[in-house]
Structures are given as C-alpha cells and as structure tokens.
PDB file of N, CA and C in Angstrom:
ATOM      1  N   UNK A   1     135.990  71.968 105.318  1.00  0.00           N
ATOM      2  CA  UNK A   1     135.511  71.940 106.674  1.00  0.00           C
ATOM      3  C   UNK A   1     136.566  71.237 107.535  1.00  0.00           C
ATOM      4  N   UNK A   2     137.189  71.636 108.741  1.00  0.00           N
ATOM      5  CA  UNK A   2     137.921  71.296 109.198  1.00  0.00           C
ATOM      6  C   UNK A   2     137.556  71.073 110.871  1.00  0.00           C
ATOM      7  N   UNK A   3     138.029  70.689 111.876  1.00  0.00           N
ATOM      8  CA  UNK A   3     137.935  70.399 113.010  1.00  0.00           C
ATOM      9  C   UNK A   3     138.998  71.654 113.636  1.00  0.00           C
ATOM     10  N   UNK A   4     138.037  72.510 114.425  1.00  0.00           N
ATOM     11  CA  UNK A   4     138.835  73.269 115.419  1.00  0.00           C
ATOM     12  C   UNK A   4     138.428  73.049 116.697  1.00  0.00           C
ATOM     13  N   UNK A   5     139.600  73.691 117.481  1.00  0.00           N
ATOM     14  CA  UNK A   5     139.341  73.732 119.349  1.00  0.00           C
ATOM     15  C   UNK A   5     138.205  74.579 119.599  1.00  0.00           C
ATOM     16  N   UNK A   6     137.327  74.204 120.394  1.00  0.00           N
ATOM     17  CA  UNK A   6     136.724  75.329 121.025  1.00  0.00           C
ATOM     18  C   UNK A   6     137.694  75.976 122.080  1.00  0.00           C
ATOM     19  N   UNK A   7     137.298  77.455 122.564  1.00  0.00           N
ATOM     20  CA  UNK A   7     138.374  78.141 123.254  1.00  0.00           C
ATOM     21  C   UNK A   7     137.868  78.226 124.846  1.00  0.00           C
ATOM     22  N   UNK A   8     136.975  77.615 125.003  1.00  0.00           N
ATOM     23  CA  UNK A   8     136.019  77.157 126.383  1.00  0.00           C
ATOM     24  C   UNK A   8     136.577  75.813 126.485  1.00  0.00           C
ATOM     25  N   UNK A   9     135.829  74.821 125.826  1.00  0.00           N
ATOM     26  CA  UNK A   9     136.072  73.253 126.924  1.00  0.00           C
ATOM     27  C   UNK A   9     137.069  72.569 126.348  1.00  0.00           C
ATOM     28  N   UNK A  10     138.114  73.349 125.460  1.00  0.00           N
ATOM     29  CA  UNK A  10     138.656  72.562 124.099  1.00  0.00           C
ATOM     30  C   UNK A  10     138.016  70.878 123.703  1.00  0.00           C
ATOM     31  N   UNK A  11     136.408  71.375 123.225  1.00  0.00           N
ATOM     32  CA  UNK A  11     136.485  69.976 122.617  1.00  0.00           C
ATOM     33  C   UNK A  11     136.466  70.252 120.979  1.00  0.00           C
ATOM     34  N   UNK A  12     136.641  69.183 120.327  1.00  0.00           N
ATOM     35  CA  UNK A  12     136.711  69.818 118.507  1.00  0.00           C
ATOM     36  C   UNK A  12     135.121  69.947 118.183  1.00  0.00           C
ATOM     37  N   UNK A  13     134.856  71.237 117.231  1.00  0.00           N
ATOM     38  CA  UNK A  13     133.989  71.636 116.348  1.00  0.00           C
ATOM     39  C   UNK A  13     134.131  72.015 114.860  1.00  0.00           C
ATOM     40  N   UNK A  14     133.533  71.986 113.852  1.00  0.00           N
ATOM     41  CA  UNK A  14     133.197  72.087 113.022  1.00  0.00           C
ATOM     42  C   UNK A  14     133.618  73.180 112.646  1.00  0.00           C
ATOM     43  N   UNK A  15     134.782  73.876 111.964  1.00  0.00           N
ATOM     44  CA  UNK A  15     134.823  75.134 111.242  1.00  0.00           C
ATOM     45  C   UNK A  15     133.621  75.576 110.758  1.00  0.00           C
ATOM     46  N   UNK A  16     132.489  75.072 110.721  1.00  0.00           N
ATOM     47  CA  UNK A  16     131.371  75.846 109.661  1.00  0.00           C
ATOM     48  C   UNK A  16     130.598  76.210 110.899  1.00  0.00           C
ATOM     49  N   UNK A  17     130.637  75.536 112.133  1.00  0.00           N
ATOM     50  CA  UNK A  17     129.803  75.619 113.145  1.00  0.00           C
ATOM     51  C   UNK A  17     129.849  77.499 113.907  1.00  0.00           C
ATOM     52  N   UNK A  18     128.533  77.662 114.384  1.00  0.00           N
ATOM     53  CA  UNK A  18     128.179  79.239 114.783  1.00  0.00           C
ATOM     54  C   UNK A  18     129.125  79.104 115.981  1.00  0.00           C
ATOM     55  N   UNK A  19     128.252  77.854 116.861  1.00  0.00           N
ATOM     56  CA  UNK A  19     128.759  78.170 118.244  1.00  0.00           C
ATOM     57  C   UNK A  19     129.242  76.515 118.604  1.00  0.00           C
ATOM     58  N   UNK A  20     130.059  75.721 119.644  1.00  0.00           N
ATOM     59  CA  UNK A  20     130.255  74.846 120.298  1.00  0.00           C
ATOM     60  C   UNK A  20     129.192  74.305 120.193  1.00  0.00           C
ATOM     61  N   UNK A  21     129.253  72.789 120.285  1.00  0.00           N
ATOM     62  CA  UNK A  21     127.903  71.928 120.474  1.00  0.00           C
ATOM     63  C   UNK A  21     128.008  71.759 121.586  1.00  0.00           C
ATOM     64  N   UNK A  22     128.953  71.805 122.872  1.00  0.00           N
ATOM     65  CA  UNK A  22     128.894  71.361 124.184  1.00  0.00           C
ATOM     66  C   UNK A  22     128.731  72.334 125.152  1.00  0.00           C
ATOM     67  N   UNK A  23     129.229  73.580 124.668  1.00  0.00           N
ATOM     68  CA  UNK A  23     129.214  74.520 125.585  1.00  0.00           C
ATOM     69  C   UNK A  23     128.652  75.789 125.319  1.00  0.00           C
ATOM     70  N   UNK A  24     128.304  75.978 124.368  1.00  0.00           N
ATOM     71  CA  UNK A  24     127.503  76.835 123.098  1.00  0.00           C
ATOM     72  C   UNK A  24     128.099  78.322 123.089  1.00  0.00           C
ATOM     73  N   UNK A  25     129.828  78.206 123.443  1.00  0.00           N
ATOM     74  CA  UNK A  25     130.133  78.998 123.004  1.00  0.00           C
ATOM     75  C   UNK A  25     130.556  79.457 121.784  1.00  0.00           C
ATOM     76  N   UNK A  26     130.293  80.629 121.293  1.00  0.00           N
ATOM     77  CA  UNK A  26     130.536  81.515 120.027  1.00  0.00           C
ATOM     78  C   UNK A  26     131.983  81.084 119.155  1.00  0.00           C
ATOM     79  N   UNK A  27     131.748  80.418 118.235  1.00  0.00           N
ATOM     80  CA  UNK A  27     133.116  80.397 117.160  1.00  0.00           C
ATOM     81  C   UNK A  27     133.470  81.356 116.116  1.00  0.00           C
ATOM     82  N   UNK A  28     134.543  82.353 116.792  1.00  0.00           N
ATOM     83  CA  UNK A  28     134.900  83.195 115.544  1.00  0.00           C
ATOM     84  C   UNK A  28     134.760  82.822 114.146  1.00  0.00           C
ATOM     85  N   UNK A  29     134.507  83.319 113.237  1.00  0.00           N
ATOM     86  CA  UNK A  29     134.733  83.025 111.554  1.00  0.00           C
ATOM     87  C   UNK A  29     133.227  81.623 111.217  1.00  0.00           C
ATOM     88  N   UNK A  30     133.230  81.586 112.157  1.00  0.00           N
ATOM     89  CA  UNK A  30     131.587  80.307 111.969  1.00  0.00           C
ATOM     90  C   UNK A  30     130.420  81.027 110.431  1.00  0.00           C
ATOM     91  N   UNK A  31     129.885  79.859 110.356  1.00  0.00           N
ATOM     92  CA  UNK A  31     128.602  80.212 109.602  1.00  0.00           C
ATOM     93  C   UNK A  31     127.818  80.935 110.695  1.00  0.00           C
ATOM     94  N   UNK A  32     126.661  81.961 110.322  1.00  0.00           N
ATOM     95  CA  UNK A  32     126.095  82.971 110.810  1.00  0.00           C
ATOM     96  C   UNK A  32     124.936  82.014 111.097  1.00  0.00           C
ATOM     97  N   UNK A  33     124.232  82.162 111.711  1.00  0.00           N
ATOM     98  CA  UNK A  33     122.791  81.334 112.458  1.00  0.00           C
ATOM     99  C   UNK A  33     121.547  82.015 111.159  1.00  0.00           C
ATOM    100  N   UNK A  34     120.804  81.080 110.991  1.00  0.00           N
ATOM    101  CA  UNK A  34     119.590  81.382 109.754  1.00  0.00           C
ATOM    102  C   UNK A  34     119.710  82.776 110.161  1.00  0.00           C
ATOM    103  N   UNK A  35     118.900  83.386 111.595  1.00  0.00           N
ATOM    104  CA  UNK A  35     118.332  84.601 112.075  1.00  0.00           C
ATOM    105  C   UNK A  35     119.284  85.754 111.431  1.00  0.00           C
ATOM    106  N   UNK A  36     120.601  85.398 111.120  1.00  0.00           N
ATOM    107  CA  UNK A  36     121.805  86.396 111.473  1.00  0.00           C
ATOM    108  C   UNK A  36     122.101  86.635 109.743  1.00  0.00           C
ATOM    109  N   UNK A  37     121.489  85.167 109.401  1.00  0.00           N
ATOM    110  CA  UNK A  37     122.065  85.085 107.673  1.00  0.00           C
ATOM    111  C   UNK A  37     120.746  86.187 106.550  1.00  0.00           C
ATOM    112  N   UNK A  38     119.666  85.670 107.209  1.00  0.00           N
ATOM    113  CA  UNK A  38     118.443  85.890 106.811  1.00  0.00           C
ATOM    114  C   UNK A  38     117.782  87.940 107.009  1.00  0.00           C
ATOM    115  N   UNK A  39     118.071  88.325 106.085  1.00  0.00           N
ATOM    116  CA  UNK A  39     117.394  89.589 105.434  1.00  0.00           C
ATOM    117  C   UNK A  39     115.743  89.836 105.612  1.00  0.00           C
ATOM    118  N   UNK A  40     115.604  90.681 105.568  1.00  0.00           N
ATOM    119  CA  UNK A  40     113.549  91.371 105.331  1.00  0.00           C
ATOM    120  C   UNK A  40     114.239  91.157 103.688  1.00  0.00           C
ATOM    121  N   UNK A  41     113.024  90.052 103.477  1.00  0.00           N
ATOM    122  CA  UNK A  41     113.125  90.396 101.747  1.00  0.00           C
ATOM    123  C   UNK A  41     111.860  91.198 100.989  1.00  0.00           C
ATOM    124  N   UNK A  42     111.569  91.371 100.017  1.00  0.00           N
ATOM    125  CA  UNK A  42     111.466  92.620  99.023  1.00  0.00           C
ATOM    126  C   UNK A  42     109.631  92.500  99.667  1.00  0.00           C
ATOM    127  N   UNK A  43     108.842  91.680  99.711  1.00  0.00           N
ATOM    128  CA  UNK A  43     107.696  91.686 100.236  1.00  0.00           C
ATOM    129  C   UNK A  43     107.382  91.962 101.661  1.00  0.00           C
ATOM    130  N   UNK A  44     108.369  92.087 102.627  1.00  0.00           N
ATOM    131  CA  UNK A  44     108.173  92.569 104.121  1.00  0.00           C
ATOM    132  C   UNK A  44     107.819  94.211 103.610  1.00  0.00           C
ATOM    133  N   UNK A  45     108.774  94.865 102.298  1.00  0.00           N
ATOM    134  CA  UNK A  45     108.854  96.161 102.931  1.00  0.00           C
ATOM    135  C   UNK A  45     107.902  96.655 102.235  1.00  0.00           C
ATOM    136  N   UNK A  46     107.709  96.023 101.089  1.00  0.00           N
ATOM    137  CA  UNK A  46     106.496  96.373 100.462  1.00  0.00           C
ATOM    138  C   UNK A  46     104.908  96.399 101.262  1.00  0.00           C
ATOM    139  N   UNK A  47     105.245  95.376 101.787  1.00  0.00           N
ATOM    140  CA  UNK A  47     103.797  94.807 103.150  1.00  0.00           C
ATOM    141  C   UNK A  47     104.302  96.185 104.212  1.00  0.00           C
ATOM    142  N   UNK A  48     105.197  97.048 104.560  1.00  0.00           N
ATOM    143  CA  UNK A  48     105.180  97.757 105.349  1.00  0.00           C
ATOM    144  C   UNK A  48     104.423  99.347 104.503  1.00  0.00           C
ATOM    145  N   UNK A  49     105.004  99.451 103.286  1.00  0.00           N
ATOM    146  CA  UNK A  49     104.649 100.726 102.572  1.00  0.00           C
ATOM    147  C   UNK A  49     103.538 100.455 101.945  1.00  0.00           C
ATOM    148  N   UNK A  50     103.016  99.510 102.352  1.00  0.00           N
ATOM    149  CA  UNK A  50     101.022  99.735 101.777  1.00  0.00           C
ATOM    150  C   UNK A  50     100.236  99.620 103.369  1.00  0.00           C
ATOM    151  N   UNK A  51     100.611  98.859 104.169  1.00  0.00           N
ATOM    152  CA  UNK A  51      99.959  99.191 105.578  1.00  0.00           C
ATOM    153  C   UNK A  51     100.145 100.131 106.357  1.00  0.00           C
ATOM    154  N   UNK A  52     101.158 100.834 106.196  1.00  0.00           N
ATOM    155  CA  UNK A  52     101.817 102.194 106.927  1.00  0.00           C
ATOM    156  C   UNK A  52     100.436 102.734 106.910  1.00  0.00           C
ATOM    157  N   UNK A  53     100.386 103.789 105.381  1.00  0.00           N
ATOM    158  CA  UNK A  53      99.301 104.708 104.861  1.00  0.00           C
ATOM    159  C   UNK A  53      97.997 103.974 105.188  1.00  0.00           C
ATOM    160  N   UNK A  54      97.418 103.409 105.328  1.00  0.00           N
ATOM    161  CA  UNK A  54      95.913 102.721 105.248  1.00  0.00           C
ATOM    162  C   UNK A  54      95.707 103.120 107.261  1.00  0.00           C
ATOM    163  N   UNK A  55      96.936 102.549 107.584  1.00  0.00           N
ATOM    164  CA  UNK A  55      96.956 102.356 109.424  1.00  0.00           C
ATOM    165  C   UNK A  55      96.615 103.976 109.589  1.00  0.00           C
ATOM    166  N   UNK A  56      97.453 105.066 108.893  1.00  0.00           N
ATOM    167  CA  UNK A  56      97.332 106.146 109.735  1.00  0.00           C
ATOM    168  C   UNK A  56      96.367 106.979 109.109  1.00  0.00           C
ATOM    169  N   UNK A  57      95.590 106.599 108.182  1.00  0.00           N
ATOM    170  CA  UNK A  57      94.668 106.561 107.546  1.00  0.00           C
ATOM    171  C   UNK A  57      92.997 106.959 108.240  1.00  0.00           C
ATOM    172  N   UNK A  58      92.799 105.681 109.010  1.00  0.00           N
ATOM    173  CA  UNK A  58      91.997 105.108 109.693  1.00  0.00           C
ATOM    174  C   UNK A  58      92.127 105.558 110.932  1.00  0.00           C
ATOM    175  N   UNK A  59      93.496 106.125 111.585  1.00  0.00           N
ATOM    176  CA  UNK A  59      93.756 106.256 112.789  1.00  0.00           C
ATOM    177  C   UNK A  59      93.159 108.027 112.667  1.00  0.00           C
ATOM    178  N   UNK A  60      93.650 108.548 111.776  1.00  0.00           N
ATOM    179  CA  UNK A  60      93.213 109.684 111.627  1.00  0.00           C
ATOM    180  C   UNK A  60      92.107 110.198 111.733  1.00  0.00           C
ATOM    181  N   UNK A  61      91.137 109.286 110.666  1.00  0.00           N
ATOM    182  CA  UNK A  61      89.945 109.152 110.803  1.00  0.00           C
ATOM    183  C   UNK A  61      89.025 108.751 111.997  1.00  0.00           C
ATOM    184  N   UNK A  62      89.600 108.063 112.653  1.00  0.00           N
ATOM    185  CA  UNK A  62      89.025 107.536 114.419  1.00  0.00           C
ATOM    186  C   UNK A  62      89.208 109.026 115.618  1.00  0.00           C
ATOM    187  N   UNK A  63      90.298 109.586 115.063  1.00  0.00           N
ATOM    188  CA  UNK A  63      90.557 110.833 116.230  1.00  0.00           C
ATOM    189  C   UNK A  63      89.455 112.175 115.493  1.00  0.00           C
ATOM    190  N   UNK A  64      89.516 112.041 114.180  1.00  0.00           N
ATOM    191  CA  UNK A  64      88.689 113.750 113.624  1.00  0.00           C
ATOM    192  C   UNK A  64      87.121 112.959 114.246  1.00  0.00           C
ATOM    193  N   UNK A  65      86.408 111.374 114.090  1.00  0.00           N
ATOM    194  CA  UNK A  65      84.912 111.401 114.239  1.00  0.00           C
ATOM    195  C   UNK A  65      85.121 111.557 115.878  1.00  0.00           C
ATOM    196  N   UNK A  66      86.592 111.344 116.477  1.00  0.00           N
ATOM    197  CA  UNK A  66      85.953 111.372 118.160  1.00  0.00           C
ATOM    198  C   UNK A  66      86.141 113.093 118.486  1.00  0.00           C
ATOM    199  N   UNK A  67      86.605 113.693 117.544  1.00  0.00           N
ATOM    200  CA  UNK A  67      87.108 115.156 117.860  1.00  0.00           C
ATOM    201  C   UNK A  67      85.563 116.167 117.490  1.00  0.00           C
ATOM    202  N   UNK A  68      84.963 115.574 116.062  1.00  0.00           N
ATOM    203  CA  UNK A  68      83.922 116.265 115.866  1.00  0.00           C
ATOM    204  C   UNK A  68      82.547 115.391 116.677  1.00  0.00           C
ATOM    205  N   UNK A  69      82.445 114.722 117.569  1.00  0.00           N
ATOM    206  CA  UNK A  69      81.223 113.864 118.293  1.00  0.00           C
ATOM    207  C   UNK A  69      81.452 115.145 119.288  1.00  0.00           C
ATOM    208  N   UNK A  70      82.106 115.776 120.129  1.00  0.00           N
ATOM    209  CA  UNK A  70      82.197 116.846 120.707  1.00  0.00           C
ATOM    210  C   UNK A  70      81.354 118.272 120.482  1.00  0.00           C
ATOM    211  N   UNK A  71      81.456 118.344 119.099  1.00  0.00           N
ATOM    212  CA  UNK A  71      80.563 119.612 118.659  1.00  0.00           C
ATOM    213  C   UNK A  71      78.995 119.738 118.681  1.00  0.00           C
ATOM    214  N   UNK A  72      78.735 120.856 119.045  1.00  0.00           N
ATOM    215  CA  UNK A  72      77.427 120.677 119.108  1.00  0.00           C
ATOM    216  C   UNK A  72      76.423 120.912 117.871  1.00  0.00           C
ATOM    217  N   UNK A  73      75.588 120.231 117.334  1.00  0.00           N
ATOM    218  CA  UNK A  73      74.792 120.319 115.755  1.00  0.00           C
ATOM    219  C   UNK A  73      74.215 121.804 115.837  1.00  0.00           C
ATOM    220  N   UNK A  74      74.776 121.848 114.371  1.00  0.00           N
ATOM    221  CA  UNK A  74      74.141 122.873 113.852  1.00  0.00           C
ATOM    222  C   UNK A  74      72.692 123.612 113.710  1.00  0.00           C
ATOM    223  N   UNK A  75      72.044 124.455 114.391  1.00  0.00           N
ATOM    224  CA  UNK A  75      71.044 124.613 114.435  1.00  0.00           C
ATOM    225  C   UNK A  75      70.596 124.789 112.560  1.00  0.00           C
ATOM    226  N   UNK A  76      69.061 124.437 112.229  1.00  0.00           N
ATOM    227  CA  UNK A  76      68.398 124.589 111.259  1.00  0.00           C
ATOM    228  C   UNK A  76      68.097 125.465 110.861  1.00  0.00           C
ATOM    229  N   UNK A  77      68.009 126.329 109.817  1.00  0.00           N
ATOM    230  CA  UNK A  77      67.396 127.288 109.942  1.00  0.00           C
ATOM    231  C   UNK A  77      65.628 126.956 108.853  1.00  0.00           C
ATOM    232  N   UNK A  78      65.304 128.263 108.828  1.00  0.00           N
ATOM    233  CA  UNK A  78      64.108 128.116 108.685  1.00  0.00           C
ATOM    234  C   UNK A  78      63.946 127.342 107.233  1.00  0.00           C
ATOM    235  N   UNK A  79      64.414 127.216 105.887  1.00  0.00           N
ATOM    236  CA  UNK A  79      64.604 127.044 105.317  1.00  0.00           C
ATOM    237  C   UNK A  79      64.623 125.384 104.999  1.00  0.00           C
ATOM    238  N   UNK A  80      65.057 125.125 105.506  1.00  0.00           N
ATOM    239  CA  UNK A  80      65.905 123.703 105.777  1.00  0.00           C
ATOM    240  C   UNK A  80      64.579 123.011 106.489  1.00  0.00           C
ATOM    241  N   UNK A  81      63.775 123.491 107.679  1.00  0.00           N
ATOM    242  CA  UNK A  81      63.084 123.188 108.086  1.00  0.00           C
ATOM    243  C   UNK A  81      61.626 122.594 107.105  1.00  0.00           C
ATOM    244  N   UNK A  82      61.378 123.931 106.086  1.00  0.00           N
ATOM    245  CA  UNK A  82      60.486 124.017 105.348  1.00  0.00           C
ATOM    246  C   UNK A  82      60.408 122.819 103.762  1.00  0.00           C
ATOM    247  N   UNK A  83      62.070 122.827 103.726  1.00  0.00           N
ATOM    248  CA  UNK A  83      62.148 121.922 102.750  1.00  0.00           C
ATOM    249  C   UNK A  83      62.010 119.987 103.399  1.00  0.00           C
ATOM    250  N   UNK A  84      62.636 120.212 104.353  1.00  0.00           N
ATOM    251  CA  UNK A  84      62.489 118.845 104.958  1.00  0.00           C
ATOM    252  C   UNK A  84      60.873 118.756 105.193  1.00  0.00           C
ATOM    253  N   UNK A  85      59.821 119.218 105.682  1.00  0.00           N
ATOM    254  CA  UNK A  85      58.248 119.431 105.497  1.00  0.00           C
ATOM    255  C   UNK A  85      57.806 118.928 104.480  1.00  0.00           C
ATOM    256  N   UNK A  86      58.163 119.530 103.225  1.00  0.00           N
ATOM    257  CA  UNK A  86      57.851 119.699 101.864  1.00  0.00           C
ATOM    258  C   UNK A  86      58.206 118.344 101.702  1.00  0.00           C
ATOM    259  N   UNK A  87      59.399 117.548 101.940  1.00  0.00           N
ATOM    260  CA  UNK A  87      59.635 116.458 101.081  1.00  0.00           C
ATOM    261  C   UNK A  87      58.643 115.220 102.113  1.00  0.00           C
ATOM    262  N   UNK A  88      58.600 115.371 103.009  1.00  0.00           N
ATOM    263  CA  UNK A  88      57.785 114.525 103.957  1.00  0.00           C
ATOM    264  C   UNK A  88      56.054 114.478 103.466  1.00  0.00           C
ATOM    265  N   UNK A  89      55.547 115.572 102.971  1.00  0.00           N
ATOM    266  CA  UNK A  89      54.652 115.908 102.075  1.00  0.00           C
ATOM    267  C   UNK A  89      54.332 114.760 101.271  1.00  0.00           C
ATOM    268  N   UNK A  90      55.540 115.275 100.156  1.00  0.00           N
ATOM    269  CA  UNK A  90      55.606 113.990  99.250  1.00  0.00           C
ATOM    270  C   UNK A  90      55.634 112.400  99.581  1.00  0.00           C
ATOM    271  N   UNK A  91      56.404 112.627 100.327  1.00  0.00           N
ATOM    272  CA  UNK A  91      56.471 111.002 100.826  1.00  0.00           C
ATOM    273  C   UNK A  91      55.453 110.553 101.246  1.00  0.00           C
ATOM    274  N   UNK A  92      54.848 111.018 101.778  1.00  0.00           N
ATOM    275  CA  UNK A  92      53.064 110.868 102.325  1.00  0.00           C
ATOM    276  C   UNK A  92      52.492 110.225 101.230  1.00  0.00           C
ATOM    277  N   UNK A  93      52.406 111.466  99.983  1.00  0.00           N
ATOM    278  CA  UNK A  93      51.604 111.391  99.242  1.00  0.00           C
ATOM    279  C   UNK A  93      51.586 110.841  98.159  1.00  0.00           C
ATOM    280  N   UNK A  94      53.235 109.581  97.789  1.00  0.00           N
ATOM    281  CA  UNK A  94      53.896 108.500  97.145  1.00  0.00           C
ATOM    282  C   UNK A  94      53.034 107.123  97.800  1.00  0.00           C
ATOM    283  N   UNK A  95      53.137 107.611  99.163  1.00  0.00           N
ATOM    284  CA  UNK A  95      52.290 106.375  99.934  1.00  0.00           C
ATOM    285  C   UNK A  95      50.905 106.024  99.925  1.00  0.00           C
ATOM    286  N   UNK A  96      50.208 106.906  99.787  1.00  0.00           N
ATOM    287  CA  UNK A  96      48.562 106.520  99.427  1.00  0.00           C
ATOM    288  C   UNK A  96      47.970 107.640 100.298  1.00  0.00           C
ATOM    289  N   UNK A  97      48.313 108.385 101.222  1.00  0.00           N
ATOM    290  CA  UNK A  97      47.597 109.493 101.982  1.00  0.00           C
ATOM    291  C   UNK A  97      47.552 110.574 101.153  1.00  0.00           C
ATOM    292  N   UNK A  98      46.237 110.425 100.717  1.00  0.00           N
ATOM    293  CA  UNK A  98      45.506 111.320  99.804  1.00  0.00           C
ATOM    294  C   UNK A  98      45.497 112.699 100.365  1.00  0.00           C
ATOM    295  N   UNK A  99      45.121 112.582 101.307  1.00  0.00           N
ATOM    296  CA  UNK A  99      44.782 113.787 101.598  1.00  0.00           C
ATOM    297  C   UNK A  99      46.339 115.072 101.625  1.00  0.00           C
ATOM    298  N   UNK A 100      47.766 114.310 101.831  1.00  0.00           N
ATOM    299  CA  UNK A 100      49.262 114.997 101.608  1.00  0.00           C
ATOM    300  C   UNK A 100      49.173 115.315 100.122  1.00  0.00           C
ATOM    301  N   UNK A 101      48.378 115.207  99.330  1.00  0.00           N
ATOM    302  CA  UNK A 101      48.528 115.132  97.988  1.00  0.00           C
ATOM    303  C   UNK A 101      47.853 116.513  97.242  1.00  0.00           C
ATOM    304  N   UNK A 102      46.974 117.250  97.790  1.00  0.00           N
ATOM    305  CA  UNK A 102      46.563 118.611  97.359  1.00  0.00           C
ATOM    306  C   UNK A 102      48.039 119.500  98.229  1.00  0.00           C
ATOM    307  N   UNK A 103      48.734 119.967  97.164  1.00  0.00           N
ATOM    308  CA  UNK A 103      50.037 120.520  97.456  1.00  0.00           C
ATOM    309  C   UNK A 103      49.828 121.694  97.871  1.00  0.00           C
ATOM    310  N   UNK A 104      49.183 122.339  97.140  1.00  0.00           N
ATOM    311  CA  UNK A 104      48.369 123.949  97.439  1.00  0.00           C
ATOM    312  C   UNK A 104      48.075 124.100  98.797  1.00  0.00           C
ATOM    313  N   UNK A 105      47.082 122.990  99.002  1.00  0.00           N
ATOM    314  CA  UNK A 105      46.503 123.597 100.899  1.00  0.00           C
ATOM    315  C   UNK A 105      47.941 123.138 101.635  1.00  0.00           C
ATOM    316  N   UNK A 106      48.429 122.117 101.113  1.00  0.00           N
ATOM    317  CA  UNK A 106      49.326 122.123 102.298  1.00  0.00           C
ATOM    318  C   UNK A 106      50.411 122.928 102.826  1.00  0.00           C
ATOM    319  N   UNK A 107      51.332 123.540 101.317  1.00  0.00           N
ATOM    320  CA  UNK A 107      51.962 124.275 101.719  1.00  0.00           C
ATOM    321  C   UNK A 107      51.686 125.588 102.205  1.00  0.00           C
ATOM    322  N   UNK A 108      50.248 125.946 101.947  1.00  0.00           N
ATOM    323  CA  UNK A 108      49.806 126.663 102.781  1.00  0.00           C
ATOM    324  C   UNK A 108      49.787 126.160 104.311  1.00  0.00           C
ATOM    325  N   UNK A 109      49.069 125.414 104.660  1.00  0.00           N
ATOM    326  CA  UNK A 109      49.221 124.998 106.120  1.00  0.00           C
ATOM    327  C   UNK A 109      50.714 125.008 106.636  1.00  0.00           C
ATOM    328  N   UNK A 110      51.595 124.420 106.297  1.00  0.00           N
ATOM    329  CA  UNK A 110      53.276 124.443 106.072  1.00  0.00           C
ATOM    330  C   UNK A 110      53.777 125.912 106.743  1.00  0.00           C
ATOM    331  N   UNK A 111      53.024 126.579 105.187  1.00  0.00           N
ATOM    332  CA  UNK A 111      53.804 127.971 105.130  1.00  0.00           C
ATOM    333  C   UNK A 111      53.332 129.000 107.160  1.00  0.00           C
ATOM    334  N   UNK A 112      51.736 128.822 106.786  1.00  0.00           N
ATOM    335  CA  UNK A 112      51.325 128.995 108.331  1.00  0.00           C
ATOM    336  C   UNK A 112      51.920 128.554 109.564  1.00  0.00           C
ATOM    337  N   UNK A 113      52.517 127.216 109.551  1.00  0.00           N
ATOM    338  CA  UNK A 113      52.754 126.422 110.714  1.00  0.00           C
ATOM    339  C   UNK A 113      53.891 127.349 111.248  1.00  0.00           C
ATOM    340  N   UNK A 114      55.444 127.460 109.682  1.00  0.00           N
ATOM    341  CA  UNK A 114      56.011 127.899 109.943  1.00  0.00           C
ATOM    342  C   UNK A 114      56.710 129.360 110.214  1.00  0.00           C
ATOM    343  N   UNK A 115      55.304 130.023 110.330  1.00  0.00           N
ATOM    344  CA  UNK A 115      55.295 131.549 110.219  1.00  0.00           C
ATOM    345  C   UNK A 115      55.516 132.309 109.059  1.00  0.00           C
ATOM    346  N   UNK A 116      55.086 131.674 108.368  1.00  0.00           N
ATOM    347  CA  UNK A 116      55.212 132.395 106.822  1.00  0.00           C
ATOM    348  C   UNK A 116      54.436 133.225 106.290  1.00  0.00           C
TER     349      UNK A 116
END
C-alpha cells in the first residue's frame, strides 16, 4: 500500500483507496467499492427461478377468472334440473322430513312439476 497524489486537490491517498477522501474523486487502479466488488450470489437467482413461475402463475390465473366473470352461465338443461330435485329429496329426507322420504310419490310429483 503506498501513498499516491490525487489528480484533483493533490492531497496523498491510499493506493487501495476507490476514491479521494477530500474530494471524492475516482482513483484509477483503486479497490472497487463493496457495491462494485459484490456479485448476485447463487441464492438471488435461484430466489428468481422459483418466484418467476409461481408470479406468472397466479397472474395468469387472475386475468382467465376476470376474463371468464364476463361470460354468461350456462343455461340447465332439463336433466340437471331433475337430478339437482332428486338429490334435495334426499337431503330432506336424511333430515327427518318424513314426508321427502316416500321416493315413489315424489318423483312422481318431480317428474309432473317438471313436465315429464
């Protein structure tokens, strides 16, 4: 380590020094400043190639539920109607309403309601 001129105020600095201590100008051949010395080491990029995919992931997923909230629902058809009936039936008749529980009349009534 030796003592050189600065080429601004000529006062002496530190061969190892980045920049002047008085005038903070830049010393050719200097040690590099942490910021300048200092690398992304092996866990930045790794932390970049597992959050990348997850980010556009999610982002994707945020634009298709705001893209399909646009569409209008699918109408039912008759079918669908009759089975959703049928299971409401049951559920009734899991619960204690006896009377959902003779399956016969009802899906008759059912089958009637729904033009069958």
């Amino acid at each position: 380590m030796a003592l050189i001129e600065c080429s601004e105020c000529n006062s002496e600095v530190s061969s190892n020094a980045s920049a002047c201590p008085k005038c903070g100008n830049p010393i050719a051949g200097g040690n590099p400043t942490d910021r300048e010395k200092k690398g992304h080491g092996f866990l930045y990029y790794l932390a970049w190639i597992i959050a990348t995919p997850i980010v556009l992931f999610f982002g994707a997923a945020i634009i298709a539920g705001i893209a399909d909230a646009g569409r209008p629902e699918k109408p039912k058809s008759d079918a669908d109607y009759m089975n959703s009936a049928i299971e409401h039936q049951a559920d009734l008749c899991k619960n204690g309403h006896m009377e959902a529980c003779d399956t016969e009349r009802s899906l008759t009534r059912l089958k009637q309601s729904a033009g069958y």
